[in-house]
C-alpha atoms as a PDB file:
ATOM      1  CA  UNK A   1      20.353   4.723 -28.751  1.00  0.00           C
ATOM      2  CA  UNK A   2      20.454   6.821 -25.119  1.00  0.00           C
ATOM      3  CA  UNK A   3      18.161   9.541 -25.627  1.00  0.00           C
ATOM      4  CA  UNK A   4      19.210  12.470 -22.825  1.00  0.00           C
ATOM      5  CA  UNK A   5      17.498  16.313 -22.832  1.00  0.00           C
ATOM      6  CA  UNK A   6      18.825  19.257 -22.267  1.00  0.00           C
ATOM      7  CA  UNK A   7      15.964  21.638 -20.410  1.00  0.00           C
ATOM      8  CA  UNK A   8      16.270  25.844 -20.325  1.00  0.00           C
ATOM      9  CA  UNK A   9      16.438  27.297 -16.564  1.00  0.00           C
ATOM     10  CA  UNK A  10      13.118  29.723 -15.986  1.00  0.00           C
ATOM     11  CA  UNK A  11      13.389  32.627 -14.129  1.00  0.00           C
ATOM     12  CA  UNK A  12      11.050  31.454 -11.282  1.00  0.00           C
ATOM     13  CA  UNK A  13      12.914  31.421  -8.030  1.00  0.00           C
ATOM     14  CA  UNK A  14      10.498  30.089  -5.295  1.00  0.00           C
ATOM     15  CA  UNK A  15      12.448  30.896  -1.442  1.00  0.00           C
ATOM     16  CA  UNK A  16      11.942  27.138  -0.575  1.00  0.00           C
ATOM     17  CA  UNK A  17      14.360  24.496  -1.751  1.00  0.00           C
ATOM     18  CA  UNK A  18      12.975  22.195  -3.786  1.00  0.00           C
ATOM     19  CA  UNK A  19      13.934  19.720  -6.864  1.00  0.00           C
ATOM     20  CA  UNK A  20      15.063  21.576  -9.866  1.00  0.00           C
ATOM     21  CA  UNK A  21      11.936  20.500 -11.999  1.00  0.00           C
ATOM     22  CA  UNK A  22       9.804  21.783  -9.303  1.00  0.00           C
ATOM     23  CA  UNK A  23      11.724  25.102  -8.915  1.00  0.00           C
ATOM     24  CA  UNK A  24      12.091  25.881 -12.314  1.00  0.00           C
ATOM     25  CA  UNK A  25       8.380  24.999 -13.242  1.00  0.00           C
ATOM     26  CA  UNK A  26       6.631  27.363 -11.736  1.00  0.00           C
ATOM     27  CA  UNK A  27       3.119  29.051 -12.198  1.00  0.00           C
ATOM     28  CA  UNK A  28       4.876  32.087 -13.805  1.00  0.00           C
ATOM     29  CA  UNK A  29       6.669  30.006 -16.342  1.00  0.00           C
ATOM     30  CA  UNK A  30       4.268  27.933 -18.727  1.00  0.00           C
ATOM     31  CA  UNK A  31       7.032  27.137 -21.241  1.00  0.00           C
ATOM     32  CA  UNK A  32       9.257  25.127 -18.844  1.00  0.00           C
ATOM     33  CA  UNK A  33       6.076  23.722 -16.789  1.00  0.00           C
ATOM     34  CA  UNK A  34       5.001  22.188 -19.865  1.00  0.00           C
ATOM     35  CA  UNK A  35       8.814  20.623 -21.037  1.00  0.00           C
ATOM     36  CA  UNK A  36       8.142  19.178 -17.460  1.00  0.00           C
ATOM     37  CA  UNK A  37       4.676  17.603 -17.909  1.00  0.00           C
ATOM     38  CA  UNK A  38       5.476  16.716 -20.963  1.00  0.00           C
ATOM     39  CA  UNK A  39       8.618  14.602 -19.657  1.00  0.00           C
ATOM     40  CA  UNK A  40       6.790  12.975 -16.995  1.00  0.00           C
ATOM     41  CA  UNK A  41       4.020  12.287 -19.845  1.00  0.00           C
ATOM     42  CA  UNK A  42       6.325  10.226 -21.606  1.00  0.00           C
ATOM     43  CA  UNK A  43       8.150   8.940 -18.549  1.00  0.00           C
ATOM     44  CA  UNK A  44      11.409   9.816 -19.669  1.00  0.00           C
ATOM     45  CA  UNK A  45      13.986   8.527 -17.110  1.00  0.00           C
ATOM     46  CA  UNK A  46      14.869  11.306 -14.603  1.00  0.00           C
ATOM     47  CA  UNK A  47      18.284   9.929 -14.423  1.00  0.00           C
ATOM     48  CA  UNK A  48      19.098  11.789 -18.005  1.00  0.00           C
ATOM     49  CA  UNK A  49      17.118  15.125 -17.401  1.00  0.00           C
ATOM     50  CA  UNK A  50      19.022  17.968 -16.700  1.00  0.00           C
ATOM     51  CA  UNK A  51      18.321  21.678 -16.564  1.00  0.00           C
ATOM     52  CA  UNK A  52      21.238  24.385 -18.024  1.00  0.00           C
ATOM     53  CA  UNK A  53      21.865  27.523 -16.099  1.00  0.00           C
ATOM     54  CA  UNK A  54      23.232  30.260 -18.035  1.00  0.00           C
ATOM     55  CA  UNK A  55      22.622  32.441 -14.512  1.00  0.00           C
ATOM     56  CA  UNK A  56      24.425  30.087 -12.618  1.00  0.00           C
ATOM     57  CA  UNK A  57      26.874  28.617 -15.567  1.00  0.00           C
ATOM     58  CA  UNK A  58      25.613  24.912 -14.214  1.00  0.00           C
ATOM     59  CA  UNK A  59      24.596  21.671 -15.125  1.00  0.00           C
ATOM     60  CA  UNK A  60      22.112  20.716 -12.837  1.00  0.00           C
ATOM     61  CA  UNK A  61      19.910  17.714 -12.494  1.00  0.00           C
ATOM     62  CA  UNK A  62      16.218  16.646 -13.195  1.00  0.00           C
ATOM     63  CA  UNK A  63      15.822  15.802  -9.111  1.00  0.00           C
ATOM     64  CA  UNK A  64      18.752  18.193  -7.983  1.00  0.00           C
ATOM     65  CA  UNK A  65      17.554  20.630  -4.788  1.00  0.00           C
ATOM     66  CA  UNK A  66      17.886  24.063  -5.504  1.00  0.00           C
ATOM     67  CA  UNK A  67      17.100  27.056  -4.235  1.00  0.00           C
ATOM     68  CA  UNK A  68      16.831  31.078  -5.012  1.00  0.00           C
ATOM     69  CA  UNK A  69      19.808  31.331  -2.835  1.00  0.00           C
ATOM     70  CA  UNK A  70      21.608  29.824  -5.238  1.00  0.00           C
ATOM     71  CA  UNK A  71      21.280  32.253  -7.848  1.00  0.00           C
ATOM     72  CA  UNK A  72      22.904  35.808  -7.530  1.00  0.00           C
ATOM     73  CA  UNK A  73      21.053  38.524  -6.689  1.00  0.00           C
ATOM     74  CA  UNK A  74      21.488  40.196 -10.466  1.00  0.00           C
ATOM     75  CA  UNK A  75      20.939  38.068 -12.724  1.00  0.00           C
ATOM     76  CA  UNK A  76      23.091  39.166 -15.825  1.00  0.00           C
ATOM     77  CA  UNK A  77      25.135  36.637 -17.992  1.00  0.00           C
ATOM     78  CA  UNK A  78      27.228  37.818 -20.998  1.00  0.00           C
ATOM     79  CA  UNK A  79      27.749  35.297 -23.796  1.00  0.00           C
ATOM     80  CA  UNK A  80      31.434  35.067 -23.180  1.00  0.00           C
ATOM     81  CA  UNK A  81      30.449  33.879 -19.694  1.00  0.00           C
ATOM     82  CA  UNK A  82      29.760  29.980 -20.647  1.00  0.00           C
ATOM     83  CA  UNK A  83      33.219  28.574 -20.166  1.00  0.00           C
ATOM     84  CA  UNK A  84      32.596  26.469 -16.672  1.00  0.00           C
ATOM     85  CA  UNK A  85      28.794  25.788 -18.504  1.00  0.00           C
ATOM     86  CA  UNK A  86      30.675  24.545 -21.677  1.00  0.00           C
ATOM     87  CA  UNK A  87      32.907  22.373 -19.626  1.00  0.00           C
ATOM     88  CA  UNK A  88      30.157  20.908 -17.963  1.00  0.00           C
ATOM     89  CA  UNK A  89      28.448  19.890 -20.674  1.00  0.00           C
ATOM     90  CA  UNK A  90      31.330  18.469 -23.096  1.00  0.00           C
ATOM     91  CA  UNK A  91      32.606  16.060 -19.859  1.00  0.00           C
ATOM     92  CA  UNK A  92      28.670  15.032 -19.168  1.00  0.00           C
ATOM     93  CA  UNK A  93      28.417  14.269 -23.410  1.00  0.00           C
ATOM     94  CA  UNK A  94      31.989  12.799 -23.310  1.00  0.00           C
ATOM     95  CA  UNK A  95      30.573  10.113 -20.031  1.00  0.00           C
ATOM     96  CA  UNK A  96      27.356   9.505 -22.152  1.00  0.00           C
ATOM     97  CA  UNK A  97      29.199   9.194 -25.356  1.00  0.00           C
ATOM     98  CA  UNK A  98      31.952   6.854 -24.147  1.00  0.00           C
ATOM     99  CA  UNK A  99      29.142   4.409 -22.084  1.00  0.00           C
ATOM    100  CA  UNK A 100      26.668   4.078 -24.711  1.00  0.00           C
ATOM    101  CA  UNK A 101      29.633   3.545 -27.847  1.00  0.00           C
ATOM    102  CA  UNK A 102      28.548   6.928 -29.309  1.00  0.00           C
ATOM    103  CA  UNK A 103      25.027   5.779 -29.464  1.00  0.00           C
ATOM    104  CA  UNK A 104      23.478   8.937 -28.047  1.00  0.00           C
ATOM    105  CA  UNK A 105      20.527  11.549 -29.033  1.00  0.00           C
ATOM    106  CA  UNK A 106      19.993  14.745 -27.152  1.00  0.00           C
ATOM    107  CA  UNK A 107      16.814  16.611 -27.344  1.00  0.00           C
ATOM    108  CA  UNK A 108      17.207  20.132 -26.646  1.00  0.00           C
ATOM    109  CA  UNK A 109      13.867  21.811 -25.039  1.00  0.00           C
ATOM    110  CA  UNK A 110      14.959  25.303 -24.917  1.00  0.00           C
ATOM    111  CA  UNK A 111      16.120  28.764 -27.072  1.00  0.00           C
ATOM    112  CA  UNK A 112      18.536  28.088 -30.093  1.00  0.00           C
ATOM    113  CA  UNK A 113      19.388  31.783 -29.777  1.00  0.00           C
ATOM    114  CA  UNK A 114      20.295  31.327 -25.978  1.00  0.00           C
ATOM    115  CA  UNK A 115      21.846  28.018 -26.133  1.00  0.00           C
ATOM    116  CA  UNK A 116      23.481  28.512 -29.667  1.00  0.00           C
ATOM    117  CA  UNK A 117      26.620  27.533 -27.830  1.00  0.00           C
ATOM    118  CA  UNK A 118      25.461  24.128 -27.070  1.00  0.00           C
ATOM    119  CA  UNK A 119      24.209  23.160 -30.511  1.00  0.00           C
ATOM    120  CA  UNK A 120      27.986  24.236 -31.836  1.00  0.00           C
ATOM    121  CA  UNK A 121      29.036  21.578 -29.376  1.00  0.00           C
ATOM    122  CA  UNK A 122      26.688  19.037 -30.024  1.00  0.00           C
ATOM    123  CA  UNK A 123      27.847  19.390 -34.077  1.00  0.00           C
ATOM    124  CA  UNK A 124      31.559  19.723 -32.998  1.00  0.00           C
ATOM    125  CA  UNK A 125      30.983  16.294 -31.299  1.00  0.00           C
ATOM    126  CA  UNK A 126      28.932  14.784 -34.084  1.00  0.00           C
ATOM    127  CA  UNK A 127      25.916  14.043 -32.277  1.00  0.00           C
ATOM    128  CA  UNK A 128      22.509  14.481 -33.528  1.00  0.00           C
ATOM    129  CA  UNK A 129      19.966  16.313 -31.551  1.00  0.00           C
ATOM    130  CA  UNK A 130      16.600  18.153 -32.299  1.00  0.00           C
ATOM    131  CA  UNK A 131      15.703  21.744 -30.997  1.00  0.00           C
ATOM    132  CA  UNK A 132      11.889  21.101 -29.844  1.00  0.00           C
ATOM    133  CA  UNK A 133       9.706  23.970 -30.303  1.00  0.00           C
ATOM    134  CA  UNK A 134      12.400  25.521 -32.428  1.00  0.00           C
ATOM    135  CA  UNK A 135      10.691  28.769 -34.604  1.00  0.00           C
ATOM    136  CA  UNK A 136       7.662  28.618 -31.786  1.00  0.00           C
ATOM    137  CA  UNK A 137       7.510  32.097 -30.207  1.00  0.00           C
ATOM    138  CA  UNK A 138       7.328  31.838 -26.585  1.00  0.00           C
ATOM    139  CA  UNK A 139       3.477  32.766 -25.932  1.00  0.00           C
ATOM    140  CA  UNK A 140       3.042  29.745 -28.181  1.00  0.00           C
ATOM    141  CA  UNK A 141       4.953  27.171 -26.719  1.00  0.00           C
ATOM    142  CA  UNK A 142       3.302  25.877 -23.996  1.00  0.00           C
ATOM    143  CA  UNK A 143       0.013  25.038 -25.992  1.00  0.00           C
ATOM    144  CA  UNK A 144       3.109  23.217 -27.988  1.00  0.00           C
ATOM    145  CA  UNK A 145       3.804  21.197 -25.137  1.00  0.00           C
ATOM    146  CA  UNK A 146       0.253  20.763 -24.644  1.00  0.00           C
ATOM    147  CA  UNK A 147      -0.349  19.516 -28.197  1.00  0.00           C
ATOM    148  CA  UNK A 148       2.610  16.895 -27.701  1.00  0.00           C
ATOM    149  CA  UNK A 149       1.276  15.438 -24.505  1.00  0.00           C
ATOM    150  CA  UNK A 150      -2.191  14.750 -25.723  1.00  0.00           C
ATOM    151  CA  UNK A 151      -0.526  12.666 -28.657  1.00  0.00           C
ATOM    152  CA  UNK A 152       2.066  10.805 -26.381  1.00  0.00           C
ATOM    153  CA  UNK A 153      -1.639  10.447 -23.626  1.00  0.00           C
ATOM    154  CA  UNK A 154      -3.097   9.225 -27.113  1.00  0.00           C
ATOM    155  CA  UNK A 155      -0.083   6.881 -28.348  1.00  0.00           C
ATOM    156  CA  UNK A 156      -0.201   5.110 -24.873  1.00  0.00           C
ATOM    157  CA  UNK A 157      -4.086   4.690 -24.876  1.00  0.00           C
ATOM    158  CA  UNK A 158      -3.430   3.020 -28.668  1.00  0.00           C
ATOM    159  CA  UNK A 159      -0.623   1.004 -26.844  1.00  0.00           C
ATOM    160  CA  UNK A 160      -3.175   0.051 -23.770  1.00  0.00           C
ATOM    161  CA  UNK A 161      -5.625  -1.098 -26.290  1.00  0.00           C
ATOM    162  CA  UNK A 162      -3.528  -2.979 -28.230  1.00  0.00           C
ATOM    163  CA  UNK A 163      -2.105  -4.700 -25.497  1.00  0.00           C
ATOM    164  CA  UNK A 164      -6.010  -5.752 -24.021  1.00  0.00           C
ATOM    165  CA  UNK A 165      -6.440  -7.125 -27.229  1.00  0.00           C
ATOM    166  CA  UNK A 166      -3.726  -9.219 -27.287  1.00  0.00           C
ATOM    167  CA  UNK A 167      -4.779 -10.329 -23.685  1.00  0.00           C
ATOM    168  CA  UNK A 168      -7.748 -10.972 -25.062  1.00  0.00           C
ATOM    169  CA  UNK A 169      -6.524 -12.920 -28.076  1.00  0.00           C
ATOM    170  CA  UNK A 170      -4.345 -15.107 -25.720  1.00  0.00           C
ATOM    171  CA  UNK A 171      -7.624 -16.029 -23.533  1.00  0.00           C
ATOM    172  CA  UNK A 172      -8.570 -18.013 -26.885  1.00  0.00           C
ATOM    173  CA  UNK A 173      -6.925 -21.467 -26.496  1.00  0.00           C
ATOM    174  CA  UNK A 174      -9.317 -24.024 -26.840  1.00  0.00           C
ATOM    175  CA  UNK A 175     -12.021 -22.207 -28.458  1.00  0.00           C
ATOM    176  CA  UNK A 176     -14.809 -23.876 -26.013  1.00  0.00           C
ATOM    177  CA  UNK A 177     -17.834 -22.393 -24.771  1.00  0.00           C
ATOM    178  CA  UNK A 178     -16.531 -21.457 -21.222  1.00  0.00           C
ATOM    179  CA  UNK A 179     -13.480 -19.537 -23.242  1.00  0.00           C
ATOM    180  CA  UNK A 180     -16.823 -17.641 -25.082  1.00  0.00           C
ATOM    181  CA  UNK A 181     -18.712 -16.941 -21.951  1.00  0.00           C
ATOM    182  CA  UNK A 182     -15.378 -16.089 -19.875  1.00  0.00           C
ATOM    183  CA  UNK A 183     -14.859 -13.451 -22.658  1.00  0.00           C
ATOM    184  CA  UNK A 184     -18.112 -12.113 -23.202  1.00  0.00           C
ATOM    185  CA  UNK A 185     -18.530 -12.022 -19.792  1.00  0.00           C
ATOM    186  CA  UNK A 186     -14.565 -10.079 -19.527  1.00  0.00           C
ATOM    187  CA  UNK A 187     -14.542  -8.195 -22.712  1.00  0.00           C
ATOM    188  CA  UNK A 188     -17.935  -7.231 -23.938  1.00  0.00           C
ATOM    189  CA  UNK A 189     -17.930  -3.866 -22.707  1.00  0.00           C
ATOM    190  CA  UNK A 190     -14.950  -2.826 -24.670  1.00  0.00           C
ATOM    191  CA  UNK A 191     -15.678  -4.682 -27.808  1.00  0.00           C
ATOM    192  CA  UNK A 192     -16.996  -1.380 -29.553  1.00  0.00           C
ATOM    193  CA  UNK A 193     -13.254  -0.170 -28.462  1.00  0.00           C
ATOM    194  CA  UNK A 194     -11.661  -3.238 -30.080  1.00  0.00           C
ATOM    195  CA  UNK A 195     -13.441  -3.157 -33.275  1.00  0.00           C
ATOM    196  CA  UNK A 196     -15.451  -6.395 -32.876  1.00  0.00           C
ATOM    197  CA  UNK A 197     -18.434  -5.189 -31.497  1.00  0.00           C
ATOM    198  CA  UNK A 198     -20.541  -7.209 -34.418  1.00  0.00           C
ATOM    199  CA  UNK A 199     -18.400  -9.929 -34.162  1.00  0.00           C
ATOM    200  CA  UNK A 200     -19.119 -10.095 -30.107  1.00  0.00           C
ATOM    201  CA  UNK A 201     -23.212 -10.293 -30.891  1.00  0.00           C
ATOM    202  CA  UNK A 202     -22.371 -13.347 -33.282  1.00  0.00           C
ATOM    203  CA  UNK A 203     -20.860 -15.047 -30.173  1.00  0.00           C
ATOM    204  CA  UNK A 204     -23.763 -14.100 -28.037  1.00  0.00           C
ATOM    205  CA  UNK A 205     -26.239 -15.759 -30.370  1.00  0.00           C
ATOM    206  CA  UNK A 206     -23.799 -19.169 -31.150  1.00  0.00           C
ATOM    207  CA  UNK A 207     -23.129 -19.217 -27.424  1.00  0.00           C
ATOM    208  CA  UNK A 208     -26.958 -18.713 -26.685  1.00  0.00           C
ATOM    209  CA  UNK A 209     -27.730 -21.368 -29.183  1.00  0.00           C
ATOM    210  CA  UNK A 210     -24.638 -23.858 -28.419  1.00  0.00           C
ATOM    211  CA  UNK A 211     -26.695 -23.982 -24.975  1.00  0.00           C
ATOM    212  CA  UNK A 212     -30.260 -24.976 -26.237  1.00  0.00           C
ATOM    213  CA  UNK A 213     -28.865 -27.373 -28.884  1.00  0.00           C
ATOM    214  CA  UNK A 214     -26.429 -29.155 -25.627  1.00  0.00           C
ATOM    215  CA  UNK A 215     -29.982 -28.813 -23.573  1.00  0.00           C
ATOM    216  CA  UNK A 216     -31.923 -30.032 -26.184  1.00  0.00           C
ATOM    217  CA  UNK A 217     -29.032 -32.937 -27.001  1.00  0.00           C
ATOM    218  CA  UNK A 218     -29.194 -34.171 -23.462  1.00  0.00           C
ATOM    219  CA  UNK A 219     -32.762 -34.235 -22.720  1.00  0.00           C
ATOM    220  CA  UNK A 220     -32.992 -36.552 -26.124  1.00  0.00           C
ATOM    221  CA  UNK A 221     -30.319 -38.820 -24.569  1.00  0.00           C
ATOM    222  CA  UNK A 222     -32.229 -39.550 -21.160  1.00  0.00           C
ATOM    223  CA  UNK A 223     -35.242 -39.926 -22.848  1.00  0.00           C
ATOM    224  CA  UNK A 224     -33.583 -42.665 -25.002  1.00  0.00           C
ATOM    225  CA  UNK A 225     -31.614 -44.331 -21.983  1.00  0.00           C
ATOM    226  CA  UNK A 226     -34.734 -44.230 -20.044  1.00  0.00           C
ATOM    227  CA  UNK A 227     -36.099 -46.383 -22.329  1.00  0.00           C
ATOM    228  CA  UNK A 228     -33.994 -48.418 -23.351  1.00  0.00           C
ATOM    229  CA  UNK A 229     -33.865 -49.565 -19.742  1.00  0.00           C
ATOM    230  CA  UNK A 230     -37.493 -49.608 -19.644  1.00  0.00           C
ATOM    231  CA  UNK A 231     -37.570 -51.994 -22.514  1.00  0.00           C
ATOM    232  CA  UNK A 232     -34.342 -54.110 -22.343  1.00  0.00           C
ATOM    233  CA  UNK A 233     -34.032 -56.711 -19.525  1.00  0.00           C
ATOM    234  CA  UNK A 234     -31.486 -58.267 -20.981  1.00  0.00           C
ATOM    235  CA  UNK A 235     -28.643 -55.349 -20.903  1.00  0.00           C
ATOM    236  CA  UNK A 236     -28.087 -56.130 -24.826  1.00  0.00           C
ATOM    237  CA  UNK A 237     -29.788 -52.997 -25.810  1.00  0.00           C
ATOM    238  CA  UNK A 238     -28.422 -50.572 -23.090  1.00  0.00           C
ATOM    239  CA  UNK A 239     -25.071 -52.264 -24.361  1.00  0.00           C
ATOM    240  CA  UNK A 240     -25.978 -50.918 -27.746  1.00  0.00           C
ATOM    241  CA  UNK A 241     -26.438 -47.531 -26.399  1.00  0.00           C
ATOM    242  CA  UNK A 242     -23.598 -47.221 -24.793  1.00  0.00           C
ATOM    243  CA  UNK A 243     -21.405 -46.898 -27.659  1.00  0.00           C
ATOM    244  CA  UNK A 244     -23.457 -44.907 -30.247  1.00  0.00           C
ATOM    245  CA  UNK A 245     -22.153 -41.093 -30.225  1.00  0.00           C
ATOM    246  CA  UNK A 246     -23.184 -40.500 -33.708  1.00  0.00           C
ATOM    247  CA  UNK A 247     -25.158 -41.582 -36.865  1.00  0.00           C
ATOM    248  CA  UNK A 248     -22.651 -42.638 -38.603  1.00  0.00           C
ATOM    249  CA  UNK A 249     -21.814 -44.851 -35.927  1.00  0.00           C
ATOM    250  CA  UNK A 250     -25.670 -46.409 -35.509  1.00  0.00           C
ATOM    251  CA  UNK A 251     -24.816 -48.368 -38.778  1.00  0.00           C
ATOM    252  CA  UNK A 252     -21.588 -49.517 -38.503  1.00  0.00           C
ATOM    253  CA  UNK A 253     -23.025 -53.186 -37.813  1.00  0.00           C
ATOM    254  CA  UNK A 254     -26.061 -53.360 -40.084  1.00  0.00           C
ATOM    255  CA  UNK A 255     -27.502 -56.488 -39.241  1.00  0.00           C
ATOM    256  CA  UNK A 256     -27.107 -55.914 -35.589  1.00  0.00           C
ATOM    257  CA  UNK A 257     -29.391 -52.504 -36.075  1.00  0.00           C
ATOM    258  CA  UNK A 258     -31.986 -54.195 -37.884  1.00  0.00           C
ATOM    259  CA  UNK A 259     -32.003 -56.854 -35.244  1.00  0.00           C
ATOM    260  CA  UNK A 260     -32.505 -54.315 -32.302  1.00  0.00           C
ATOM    261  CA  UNK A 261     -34.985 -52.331 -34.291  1.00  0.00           C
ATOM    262  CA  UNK A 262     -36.939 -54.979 -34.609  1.00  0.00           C
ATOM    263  CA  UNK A 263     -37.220 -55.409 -30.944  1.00  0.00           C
ATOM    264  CA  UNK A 264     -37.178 -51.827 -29.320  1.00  0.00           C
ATOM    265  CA  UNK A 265     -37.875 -50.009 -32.283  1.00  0.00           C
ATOM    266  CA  UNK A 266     -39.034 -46.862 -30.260  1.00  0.00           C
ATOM    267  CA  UNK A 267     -35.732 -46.813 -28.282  1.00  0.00           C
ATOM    268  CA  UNK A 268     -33.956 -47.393 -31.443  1.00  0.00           C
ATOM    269  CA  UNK A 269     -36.193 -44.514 -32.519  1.00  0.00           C
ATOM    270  CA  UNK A 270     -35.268 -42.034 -29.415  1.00  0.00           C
ATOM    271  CA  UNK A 271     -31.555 -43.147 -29.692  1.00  0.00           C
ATOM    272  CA  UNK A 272     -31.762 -41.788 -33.330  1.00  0.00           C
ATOM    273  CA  UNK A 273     -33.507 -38.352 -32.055  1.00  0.00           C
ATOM    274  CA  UNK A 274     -30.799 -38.162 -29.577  1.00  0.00           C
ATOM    275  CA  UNK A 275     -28.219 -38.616 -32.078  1.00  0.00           C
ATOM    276  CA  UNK A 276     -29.499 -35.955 -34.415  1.00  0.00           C
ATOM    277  CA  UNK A 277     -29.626 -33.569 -31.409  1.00  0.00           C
ATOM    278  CA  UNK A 278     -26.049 -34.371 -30.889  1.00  0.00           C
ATOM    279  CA  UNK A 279     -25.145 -33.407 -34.133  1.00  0.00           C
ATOM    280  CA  UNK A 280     -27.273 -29.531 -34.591  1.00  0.00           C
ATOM    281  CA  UNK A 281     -24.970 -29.330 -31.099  1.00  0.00           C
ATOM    282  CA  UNK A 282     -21.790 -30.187 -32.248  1.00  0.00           C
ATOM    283  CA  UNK A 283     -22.783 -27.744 -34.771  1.00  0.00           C
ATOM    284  CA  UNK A 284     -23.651 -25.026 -32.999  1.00  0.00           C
ATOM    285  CA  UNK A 285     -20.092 -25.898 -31.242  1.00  0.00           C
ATOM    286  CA  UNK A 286     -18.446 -25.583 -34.546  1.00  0.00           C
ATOM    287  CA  UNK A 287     -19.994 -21.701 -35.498  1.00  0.00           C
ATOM    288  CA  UNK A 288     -19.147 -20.912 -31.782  1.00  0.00           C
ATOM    289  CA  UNK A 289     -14.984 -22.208 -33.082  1.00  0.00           C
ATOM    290  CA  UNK A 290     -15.599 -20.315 -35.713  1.00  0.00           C
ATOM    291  CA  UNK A 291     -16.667 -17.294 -33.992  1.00  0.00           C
ATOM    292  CA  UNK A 292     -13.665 -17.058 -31.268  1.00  0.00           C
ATOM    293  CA  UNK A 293     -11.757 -17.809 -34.515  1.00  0.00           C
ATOM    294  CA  UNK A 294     -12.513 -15.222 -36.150  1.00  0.00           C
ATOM    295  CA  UNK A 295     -12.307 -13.042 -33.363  1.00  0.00           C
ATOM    296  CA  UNK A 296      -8.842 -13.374 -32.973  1.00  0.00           C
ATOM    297  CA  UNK A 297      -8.119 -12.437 -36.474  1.00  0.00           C
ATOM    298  CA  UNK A 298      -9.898  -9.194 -36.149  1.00  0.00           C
ATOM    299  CA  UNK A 299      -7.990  -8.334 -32.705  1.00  0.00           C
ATOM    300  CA  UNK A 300      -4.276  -9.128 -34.902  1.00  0.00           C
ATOM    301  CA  UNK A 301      -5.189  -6.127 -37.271  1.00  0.00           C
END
């Protein structure tokens, strides 16, 4: 649905042309100064922003230059002066109504009592609008305005955040220890923000311990290979070696262990520490998996 807004004309007339949401907002005219911040706030679309003159009986634009030349110097309207300001605004609802299929909202920032014309039309046309502000004395309405800024400023922070988490969430593919380290690394100084500040200290200490169990896991192997090539001449045992990656693995050929053992028993022995250090790694790679896993169910929520 289109969403256009209908903004009251202030009485500030600077002597310099300017746009219209310049020359109507004004230091001497909080009300309208805050419909304005409050637009650009949300970032409604210029494009379908436009100001009503009851002074000049006028439809004018969000970006349209204007200047206090343009008004007369009394200004005086009567309430059986809107005819040309009527006009206007039926053929501008009409275009809207007729592009968008009747799809159309209009949100009225100004008096009812003033503009009581326009919400006659709006009815007469059946299309729904909302007065904004409407009951809220005049003193009162800018802090209003105010109020309604810092929740669309606070609904667009909630967006941002939402959004880095789901950047964040898309970072976990793989689940590997670079992914951990490239997040911690990234992310850890909003994880408080995200609401997995606890679970950002678990993958600190699985990453920190993923990297002493792969030290510790390599260190075991080249001990092993280093002997095994100390003790084998023949190549049979470094053979042996060469495919072993786990412990279930070491047994698959029974008699072919027990023959080995019996030779190089303390390679055999090393290969089996290595082995064993493989496995607290792979591990430790596991709880980090589990970590980034659960990570990314905490940043869906």
């Amino acid at each position: 649905m289109k969403r256009i807004a209908f903004v009251t004309e202030s009485k500030n007339r600077p002597e310099k042309p300017m746009p219209a949401y310049q020359f109507y907002a004004g230091p001497n005219n909080r009300w309208v100064k805050g419909i304005v911040d409050y637009m650009e706030a949300r970032e409604f679309p210029h494009e379908h922003i436009y100001f009503l003159s009851l002074v000049k009986e006028e439809v004018i634009h969000y970006e349209q230059e204007i200047s206090s030349e343009d008004y007369e110097a009394v200004e005086y309207y009567s309430s059986k002066k809107k005819s040309k300001l009527t006009q206007q605004i039926k053929q501008l609802l009409k275009s809207y109504t007729d592009e968008h299929n009747g799809q159309i909202y209009v949100e009225l920032h100004l008096s009812r009592s003033n503009y009581s014309f326009l919400t006659r039309i709006l009815e007469d046309m059946d299309i729904p609008y909302h007065v904004e502000a409407d009951g809220i004395p005049l003193g009162p309405k800018q802090t209003h305005y105010k109020q309604l800024i810092q929740e669309e400023l606070d609904r667009k922070r909630i967006r941002e955040i939402q959004r880095e988490k789901w950047s964040l969430t898309s970072l976990i593919k793989e689940k590997t220890p670079q992914e951990a380290k490239h997040i911690l690394d990234t992310f850890a100084p909003k994880a408080k923000l995200f609401g997995v500040e606890d679970l950002f200290q678990e993958l600190r200490d699985n990453l920190k311990k993923h990297y002493q169990a792969d030290r510790d896991m390599r260190k075991a192997r080249e001990e092993a290979d280093e002997l095994a090539i100390k003790e084998d001449t023949t190549g049979e045992l470094e053979d042996f070696f060469r495919n072993q990656y786990s412990i279930s693995n070491l047994f698959e050929d029974i008699d072919q262990y027990e023959n080995l053992k019996s030779k190089y028993g303390k390679a055999i022995a090393k290969l089996q520490r290595a082995l064993i250090k493989r496995e607290y790694e792979s591990q430790n790679r596991h709880k980090l998996q589990g970590t980034l896993l659960k990570i990314q169910i905490a940043l869906l929520k």
